[in-house]
N, C-alpha and C. Protein backbone atom coordinates (compact mmCIF):
# COMPACT_ATOMS: atom_id res chain seq x y z
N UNK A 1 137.53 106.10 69.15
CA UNK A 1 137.86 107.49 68.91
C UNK A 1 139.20 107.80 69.56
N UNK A 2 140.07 108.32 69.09
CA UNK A 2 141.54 108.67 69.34
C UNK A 2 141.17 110.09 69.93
N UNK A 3 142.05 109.78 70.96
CA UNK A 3 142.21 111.28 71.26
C UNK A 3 143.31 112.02 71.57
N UNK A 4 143.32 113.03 71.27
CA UNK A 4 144.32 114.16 71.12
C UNK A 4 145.52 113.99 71.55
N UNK A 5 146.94 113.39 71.74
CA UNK A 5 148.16 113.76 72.42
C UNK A 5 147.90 114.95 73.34
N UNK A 6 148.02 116.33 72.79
CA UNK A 6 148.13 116.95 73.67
C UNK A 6 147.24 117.59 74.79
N UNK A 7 145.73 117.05 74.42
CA UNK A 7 144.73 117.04 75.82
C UNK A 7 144.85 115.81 76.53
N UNK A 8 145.48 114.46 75.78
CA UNK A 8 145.68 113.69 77.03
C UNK A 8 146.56 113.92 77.73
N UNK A 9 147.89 114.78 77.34
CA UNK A 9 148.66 115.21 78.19
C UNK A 9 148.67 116.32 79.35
N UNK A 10 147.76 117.42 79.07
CA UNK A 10 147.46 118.46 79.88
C UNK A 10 145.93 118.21 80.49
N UNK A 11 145.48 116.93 80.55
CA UNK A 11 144.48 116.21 81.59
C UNK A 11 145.54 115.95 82.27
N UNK A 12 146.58 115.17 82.14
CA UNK A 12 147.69 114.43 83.44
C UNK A 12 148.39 115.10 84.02
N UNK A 13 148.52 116.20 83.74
CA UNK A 13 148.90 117.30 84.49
C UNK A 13 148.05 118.09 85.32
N UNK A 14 146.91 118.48 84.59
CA UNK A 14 146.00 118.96 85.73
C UNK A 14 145.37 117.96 86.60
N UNK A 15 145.44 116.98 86.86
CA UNK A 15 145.50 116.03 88.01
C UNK A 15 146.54 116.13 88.97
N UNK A 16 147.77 115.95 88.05
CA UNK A 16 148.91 115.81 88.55
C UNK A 16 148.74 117.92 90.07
N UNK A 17 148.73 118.52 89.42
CA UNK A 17 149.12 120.01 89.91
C UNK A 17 147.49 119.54 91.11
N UNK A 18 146.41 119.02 91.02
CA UNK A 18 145.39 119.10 91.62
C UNK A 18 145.56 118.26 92.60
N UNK A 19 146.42 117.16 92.42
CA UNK A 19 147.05 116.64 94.07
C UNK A 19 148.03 117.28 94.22
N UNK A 20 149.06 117.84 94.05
CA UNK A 20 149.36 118.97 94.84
C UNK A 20 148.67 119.93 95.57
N UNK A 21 147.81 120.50 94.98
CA UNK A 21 147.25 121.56 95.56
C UNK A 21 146.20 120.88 96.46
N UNK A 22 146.15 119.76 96.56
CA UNK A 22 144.79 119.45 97.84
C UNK A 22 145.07 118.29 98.74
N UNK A 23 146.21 117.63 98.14
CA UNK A 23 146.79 116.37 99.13
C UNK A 23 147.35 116.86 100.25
N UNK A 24 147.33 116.28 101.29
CA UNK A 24 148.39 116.52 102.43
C UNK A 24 150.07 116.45 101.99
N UNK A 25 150.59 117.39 102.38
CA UNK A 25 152.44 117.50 102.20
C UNK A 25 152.76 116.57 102.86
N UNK A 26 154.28 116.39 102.81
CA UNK A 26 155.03 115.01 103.56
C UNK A 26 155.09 115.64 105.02
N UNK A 27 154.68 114.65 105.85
CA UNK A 27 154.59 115.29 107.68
C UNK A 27 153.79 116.02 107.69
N UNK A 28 152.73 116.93 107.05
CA UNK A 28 152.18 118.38 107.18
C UNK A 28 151.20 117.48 108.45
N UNK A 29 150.60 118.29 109.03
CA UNK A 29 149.74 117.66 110.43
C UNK A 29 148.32 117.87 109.93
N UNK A 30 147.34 117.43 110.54
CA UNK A 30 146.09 117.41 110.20
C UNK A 30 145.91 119.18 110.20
N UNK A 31 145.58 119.83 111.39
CA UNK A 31 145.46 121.35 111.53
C UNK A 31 145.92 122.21 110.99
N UNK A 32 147.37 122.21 110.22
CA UNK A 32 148.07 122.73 109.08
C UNK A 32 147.57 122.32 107.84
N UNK A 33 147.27 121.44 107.32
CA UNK A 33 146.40 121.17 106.48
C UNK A 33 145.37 121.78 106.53
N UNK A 34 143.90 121.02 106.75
CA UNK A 34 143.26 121.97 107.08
C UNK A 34 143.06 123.42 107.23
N UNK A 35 143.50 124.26 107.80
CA UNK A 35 143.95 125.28 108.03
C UNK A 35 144.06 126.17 106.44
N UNK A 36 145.33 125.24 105.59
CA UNK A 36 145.64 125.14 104.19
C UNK A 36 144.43 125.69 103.24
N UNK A 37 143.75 124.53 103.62
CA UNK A 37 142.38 123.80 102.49
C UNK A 37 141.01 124.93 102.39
N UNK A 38 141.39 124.90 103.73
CA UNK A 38 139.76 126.71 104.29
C UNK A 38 140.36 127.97 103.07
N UNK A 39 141.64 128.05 102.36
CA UNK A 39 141.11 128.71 101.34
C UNK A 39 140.24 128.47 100.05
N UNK A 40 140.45 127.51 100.02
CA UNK A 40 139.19 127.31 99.28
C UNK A 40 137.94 127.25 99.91
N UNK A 41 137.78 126.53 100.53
CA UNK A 41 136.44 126.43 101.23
C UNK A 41 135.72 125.41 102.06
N UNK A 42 134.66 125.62 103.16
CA UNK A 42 134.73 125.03 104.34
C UNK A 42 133.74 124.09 103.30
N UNK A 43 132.92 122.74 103.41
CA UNK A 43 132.12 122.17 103.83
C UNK A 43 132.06 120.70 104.52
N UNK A 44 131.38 120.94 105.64
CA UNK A 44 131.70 120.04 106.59
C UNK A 44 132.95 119.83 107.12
N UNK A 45 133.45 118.68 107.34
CA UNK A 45 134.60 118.13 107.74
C UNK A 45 135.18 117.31 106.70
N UNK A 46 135.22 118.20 105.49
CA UNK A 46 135.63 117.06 103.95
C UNK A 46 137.26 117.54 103.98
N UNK A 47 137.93 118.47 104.30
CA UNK A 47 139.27 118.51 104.40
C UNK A 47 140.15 117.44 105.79
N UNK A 48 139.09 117.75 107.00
CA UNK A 48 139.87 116.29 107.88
C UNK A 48 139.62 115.49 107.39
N UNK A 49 138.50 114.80 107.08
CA UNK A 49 138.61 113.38 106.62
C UNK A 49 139.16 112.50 105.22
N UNK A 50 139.19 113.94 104.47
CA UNK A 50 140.35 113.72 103.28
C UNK A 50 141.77 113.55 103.96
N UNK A 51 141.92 113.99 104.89
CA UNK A 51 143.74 113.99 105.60
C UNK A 51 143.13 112.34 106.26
N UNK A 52 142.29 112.22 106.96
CA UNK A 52 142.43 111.13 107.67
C UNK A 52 142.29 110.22 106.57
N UNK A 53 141.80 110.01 105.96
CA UNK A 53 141.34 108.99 104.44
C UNK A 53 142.92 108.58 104.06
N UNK A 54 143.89 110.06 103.46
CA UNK A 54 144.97 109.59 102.97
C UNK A 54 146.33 109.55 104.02
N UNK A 55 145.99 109.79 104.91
CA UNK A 55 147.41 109.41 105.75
C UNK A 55 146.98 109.11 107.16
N UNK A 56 145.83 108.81 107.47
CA UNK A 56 145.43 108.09 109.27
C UNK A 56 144.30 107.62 109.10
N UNK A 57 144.11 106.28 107.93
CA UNK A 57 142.92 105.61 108.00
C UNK A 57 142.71 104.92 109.07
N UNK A 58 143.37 104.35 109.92
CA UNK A 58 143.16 103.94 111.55
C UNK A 58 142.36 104.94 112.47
N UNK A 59 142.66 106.38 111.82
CA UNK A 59 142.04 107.25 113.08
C UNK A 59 140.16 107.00 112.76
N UNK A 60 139.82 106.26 113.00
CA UNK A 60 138.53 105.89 112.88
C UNK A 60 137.20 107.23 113.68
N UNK A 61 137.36 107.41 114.36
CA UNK A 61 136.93 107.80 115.87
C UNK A 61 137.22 109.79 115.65
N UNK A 62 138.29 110.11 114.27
CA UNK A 62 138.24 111.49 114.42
C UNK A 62 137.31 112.61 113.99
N UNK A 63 136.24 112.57 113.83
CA UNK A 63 134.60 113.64 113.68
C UNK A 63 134.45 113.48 115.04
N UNK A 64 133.99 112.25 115.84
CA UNK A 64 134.38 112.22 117.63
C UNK A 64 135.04 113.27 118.06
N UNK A 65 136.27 113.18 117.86
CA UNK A 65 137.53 113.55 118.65
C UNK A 65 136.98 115.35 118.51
N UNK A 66 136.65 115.55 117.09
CA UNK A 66 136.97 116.91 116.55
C UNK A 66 135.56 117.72 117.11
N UNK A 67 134.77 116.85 117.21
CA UNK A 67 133.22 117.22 117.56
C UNK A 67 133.64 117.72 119.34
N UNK A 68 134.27 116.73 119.56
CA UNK A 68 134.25 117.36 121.16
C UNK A 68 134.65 118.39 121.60
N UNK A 69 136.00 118.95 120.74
CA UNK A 69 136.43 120.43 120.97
C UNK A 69 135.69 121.34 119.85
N UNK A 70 134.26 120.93 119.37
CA UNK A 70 133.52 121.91 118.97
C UNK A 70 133.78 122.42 117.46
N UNK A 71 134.46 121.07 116.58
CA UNK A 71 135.32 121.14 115.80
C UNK A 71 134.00 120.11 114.74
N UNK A 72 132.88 120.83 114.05
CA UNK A 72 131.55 120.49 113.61
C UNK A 72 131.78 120.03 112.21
N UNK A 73 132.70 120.86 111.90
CA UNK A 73 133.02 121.27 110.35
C UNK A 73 134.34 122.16 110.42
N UNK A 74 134.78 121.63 108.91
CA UNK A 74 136.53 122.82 109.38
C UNK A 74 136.59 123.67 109.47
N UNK A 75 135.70 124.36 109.31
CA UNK A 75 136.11 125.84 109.96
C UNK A 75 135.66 126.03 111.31
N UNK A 76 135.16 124.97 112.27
CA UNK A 76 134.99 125.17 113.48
C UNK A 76 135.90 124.60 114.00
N UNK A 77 136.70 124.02 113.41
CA UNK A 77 138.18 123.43 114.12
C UNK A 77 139.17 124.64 114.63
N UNK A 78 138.53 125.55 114.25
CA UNK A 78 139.72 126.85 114.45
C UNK A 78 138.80 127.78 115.38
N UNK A 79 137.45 127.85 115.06
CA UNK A 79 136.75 128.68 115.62
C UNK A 79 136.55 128.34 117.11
N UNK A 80 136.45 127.19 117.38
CA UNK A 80 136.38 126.50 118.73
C UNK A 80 137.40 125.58 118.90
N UNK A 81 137.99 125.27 118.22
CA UNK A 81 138.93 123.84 118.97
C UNK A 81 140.43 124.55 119.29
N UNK A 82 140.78 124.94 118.12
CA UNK A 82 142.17 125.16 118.32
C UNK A 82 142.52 126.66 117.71
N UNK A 83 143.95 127.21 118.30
CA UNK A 83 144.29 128.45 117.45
C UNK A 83 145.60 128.60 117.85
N UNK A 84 146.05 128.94 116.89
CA UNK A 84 147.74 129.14 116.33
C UNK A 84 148.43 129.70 118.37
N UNK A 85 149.98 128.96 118.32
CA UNK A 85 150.54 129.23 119.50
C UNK A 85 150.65 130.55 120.12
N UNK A 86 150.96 130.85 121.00
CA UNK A 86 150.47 132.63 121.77
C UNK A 86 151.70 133.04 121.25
N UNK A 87 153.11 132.28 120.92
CA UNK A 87 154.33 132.92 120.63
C UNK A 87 154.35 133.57 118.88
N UNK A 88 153.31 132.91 118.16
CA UNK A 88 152.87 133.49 116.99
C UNK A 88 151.99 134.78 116.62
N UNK A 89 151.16 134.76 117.57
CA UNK A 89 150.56 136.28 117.79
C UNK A 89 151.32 137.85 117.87
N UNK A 90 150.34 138.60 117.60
CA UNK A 90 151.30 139.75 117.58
C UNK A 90 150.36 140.21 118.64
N UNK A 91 151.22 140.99 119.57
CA UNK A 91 151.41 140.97 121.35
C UNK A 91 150.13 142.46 121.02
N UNK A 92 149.67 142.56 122.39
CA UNK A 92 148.73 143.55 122.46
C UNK A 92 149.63 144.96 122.56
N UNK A 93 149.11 145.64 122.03
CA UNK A 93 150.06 146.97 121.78
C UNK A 93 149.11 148.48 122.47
N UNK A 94 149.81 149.38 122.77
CA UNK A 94 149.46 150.37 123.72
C UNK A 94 149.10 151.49 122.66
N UNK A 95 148.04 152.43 122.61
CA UNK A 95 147.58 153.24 122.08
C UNK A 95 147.57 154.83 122.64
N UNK A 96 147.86 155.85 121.84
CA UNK A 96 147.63 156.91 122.90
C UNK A 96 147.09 158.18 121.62
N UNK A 97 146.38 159.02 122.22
CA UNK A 97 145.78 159.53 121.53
C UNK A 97 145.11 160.31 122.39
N UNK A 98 146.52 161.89 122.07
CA UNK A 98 145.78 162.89 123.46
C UNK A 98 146.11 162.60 124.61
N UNK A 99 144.84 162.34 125.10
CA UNK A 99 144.87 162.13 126.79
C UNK A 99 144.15 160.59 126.98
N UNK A 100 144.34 159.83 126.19
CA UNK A 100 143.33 158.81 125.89
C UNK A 100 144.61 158.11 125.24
N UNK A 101 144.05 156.51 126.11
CA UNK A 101 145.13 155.61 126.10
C UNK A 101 144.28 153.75 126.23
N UNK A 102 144.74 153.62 125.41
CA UNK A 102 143.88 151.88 125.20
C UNK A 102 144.83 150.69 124.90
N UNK A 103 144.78 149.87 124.90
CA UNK A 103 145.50 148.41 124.44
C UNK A 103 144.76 147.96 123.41
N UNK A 104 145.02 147.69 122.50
CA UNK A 104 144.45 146.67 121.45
C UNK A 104 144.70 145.04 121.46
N UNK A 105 144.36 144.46 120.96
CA UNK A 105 143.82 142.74 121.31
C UNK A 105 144.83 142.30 120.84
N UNK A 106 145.53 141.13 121.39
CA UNK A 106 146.72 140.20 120.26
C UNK A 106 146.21 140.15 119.05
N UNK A 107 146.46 139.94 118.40
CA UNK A 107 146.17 139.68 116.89
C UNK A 107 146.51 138.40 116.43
N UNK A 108 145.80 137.56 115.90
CA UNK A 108 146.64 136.08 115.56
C UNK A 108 147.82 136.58 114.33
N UNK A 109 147.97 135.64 113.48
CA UNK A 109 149.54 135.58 112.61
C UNK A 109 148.28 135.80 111.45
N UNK A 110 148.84 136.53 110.25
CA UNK A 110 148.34 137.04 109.08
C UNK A 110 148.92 135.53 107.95
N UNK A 111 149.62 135.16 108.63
CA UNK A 111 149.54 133.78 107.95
C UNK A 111 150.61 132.92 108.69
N UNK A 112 150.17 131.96 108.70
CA UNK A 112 151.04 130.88 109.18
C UNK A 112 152.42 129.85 108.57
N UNK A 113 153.03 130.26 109.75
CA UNK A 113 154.69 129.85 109.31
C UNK A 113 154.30 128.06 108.97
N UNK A 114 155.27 127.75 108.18
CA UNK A 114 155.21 126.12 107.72
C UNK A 114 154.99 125.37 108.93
N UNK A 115 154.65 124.07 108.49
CA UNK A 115 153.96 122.97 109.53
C UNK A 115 155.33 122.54 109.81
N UNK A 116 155.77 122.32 111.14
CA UNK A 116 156.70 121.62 111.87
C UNK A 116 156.65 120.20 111.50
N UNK A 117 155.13 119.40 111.33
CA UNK A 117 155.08 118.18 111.23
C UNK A 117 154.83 117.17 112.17
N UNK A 118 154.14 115.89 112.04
CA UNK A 118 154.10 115.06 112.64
C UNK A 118 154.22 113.62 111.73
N UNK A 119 153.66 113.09 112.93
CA UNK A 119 154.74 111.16 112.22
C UNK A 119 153.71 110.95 111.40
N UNK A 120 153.83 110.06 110.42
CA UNK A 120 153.14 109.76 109.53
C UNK A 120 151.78 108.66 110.14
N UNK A 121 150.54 109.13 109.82
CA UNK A 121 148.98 108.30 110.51
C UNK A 121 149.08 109.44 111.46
N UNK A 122 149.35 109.87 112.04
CA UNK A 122 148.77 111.32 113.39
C UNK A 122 147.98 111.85 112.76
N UNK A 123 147.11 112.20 113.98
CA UNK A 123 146.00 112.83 113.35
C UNK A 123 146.07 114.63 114.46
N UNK A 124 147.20 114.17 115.10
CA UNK A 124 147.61 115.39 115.92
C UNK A 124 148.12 116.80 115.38
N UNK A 125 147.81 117.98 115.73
CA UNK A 125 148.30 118.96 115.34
C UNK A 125 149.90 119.15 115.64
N UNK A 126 150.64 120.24 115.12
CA UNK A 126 151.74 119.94 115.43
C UNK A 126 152.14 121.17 116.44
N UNK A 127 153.57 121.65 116.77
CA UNK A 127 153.56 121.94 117.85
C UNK A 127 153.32 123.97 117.19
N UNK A 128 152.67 124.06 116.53
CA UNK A 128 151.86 125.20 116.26
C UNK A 128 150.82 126.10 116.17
N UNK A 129 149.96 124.81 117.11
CA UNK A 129 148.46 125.10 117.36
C UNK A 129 148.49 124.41 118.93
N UNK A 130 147.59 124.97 119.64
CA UNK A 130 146.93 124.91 120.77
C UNK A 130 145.81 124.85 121.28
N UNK A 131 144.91 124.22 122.26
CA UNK A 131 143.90 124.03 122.05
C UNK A 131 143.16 125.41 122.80
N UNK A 132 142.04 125.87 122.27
CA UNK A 132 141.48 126.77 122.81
C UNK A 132 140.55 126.50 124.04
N UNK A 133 140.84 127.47 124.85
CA UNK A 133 140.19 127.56 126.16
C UNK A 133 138.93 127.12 125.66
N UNK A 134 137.78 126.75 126.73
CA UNK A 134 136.22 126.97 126.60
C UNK A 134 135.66 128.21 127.17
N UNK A 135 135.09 128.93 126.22
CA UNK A 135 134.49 129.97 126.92
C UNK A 135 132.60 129.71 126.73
N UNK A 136 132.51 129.15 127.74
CA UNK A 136 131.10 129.74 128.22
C UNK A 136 130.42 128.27 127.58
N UNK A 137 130.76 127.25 127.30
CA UNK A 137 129.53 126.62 126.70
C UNK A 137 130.38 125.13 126.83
């Protein structure tokens, strides 16, 4: 059965546009990635180990690594492990109202500036994330 010219051609393209949209960029870092991928959607740890799969198959040991800073699944990589640098935040700001006066909370970044990058196989974030304190556990 022959098939079509122009659905075999706009199959190779929607492949083509679908590693774009889900491969790791050139240098992009694991956590920028990631980070990336959570718009679509969390399950498990299938966005790190897709980054580690295609650019740090040596990092053997990273669900370990990521588990220890509480990093279960990707969206706990952010929730507990790591979060965008304090110089990216927007600073706590002073409120007044009347006679009544409050601070409001930093705010993280409404979106994140491009990945700085790391060497190619790192499985390291780049210098745009930080690791989060432990609170309480």
């Amino acid at each position: 059965m022959d098939t079509d010219p122009v659905v075999t051609d706009l199959e190779r393209e929607l492949r083509a546009l679908s590693h774009e949209l889900v491969d790791p960029r050139e240098r992009e870092c694991l956590l920028c990635y990631v980070h990336r991928m959570l718009a679509l959607e969390c399950s498990g740890l299938r966005w790190a180990t897709r980054y580690r799969d295609l650019r740090a198959p040596r990092a053997t040991d990273l669900e370990g690594r990521l588990g220890q800073v509480g990093g279960f699944c990707d969206c706990e990589i952010f929730l507990n492990g790591y979060q965008p640098a304090p110089e990216l935040w927007t600073p706590a700001q002073e409120h007044r109202e009347g006679d009544r006066r409050w601070w409001s909370d930093p705010e993280p970044p409404e979106r994140m500036p491009p990945c700085l990058g790391v060497r190619r196989g790192s499985t390291q974030g780049c210098a745009l994330w930080v690791r989060q304190r432990r609170r309480g556990w």
